[in-house]
N, C-alpha and C. Protein backbone atom coordinates (compact mmCIF):
# COMPACT_ATOMS: atom_id res chain seq x y z
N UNK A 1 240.12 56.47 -211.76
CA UNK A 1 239.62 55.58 -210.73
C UNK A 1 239.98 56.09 -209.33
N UNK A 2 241.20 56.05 -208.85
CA UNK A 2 241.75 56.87 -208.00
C UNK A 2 240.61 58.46 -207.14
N UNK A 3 240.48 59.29 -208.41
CA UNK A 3 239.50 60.25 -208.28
C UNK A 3 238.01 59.99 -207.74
N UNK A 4 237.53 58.85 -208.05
CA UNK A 4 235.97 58.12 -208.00
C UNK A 4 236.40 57.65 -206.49
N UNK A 5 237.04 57.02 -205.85
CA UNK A 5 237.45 56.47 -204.88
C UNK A 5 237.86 57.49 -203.67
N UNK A 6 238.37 58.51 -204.05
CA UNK A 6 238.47 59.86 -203.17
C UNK A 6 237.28 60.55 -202.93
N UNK A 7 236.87 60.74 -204.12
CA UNK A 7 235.18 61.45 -204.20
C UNK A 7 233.94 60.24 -203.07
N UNK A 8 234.28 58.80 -203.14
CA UNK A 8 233.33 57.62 -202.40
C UNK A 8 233.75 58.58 -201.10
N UNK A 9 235.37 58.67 -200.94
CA UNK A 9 235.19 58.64 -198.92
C UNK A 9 234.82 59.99 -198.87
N UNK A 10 235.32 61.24 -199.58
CA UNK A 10 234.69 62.51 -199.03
C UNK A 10 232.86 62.43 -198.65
N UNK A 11 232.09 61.68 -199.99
CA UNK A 11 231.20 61.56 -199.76
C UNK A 11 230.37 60.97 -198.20
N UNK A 12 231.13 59.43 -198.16
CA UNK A 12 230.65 58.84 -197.09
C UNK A 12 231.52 59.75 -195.66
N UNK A 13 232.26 61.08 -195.82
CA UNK A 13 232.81 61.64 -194.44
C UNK A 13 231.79 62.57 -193.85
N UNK A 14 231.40 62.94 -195.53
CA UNK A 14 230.67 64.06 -194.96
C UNK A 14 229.12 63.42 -194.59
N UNK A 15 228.53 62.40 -194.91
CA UNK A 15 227.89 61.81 -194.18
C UNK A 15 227.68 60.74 -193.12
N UNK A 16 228.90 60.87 -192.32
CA UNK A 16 229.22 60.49 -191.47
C UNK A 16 229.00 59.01 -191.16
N UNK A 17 229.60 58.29 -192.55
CA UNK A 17 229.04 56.83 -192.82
C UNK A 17 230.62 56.53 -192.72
N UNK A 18 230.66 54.95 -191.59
CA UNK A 18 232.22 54.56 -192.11
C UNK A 18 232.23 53.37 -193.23
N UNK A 19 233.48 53.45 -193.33
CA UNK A 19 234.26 52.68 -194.51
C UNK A 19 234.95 51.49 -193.77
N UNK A 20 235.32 50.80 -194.56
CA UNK A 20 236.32 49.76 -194.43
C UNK A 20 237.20 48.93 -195.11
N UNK A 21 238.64 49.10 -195.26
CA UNK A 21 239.17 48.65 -196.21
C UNK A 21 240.10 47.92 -195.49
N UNK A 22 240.38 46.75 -196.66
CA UNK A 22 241.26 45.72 -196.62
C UNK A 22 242.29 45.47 -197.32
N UNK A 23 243.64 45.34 -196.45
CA UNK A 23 244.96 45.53 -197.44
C UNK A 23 245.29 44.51 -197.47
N UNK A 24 245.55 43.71 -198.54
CA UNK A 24 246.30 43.11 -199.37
C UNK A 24 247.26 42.78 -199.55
N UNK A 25 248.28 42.31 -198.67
CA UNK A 25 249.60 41.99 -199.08
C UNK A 25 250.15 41.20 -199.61
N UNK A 26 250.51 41.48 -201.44
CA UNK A 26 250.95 40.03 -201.70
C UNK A 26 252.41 39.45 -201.13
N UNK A 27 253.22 39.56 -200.53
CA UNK A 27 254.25 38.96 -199.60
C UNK A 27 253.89 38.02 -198.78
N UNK A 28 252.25 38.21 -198.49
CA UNK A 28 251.98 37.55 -197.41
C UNK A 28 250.79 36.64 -197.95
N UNK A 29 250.15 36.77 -198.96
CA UNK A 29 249.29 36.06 -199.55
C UNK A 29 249.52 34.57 -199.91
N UNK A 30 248.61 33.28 -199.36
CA UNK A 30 249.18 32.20 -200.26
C UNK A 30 248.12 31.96 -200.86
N UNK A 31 248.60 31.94 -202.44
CA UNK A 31 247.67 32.24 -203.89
C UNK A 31 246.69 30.99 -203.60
N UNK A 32 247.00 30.27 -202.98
CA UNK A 32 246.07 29.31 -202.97
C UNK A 32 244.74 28.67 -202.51
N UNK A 33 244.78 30.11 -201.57
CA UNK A 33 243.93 30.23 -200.30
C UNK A 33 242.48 31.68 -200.92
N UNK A 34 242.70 31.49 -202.26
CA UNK A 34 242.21 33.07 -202.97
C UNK A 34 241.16 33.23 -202.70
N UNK A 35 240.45 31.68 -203.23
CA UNK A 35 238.97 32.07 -203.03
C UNK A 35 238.23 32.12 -201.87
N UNK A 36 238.87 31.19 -200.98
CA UNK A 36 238.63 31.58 -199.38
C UNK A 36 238.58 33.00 -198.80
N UNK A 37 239.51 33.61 -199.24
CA UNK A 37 239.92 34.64 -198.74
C UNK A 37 238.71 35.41 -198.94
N UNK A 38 238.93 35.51 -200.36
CA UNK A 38 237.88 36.58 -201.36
C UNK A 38 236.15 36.25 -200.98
N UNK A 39 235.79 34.78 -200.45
CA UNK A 39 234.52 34.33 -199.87
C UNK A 39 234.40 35.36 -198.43
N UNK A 40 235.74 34.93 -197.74
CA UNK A 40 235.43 36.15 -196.26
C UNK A 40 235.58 37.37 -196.33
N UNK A 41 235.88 38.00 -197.45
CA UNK A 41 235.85 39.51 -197.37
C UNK A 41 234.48 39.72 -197.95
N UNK A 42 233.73 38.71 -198.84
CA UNK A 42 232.44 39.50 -199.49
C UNK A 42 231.75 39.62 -198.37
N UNK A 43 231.45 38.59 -197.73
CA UNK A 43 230.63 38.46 -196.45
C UNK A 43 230.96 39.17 -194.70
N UNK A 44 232.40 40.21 -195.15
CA UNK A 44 232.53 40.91 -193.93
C UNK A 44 231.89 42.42 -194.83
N UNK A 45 232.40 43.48 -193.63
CA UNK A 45 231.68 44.65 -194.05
C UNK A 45 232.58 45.84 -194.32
N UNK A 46 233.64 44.99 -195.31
CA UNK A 46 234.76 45.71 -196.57
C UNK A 46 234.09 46.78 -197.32
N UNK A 47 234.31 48.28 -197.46
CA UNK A 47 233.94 48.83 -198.60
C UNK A 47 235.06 48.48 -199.92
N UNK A 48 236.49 48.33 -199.14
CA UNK A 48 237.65 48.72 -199.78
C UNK A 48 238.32 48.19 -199.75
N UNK A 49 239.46 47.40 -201.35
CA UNK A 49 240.35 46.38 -201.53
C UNK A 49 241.39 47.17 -201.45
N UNK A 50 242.82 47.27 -201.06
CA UNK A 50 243.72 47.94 -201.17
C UNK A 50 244.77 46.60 -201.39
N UNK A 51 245.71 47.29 -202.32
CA UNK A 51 246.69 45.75 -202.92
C UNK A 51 248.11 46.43 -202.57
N UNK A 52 248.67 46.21 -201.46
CA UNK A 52 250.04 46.50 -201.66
C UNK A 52 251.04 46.46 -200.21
N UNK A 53 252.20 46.91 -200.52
CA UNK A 53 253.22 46.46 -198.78
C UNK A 53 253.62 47.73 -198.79
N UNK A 54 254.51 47.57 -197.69
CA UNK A 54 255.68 48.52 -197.54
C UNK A 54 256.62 48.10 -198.66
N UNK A 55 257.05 46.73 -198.91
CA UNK A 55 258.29 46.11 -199.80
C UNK A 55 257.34 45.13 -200.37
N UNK A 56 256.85 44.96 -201.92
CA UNK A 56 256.72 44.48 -202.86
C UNK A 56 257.44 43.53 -203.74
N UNK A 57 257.94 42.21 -202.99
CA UNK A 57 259.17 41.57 -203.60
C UNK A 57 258.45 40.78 -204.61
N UNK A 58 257.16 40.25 -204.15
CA UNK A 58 256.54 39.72 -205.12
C UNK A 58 256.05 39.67 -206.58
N UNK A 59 256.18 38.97 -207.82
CA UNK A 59 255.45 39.30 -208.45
C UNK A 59 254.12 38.84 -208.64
N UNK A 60 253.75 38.61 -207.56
CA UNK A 60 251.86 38.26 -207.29
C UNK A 60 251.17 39.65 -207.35
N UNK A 61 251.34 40.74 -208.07
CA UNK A 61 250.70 41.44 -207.67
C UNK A 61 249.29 41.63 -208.89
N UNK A 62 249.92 41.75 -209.59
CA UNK A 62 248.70 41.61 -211.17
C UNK A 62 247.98 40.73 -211.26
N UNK A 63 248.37 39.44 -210.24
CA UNK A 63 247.40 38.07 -210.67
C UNK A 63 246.66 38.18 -209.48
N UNK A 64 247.06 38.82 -208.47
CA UNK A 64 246.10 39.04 -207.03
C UNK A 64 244.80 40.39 -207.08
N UNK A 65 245.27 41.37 -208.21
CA UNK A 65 244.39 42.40 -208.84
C UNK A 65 243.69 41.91 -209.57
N UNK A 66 243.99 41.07 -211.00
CA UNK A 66 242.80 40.70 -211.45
C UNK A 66 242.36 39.31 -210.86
N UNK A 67 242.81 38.42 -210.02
CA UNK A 67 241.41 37.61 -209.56
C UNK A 67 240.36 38.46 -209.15
């Protein structure tokens, strides 16, 4: 997956298309707010979910990946 996701941005660099990704922090996430959240990212102009911190104290992280 990782590989498919490297291969998306070389692709979109070399055609000089941008990207946009959105990080995820579960530290800062309140689980409760998910589908809101997940409603304003379909409708902004996100290519890219990124899930993670600097410090990961949480264990929200598997239930914030698979919603």
């Amino acid at each position: 997956m990782m590989q498919k996701i490297y291969q998306d941005i070389l692709v979109a660099k070399a055609q000089d298309k941008k990207l946009l990704a959105i990080l995820l922090d579960p530290d800062k996430i309140e689980m409760d707010n998910l589908t809101l959240l997940f409603e304003k990212i379909k409708s902004s102009p996100a290519t890219h979910i990124f899930v993670g911190g600097s410090i990961v104290k949480s264990n929200k992280i598997d239930e914030l990946v698979l919603f």
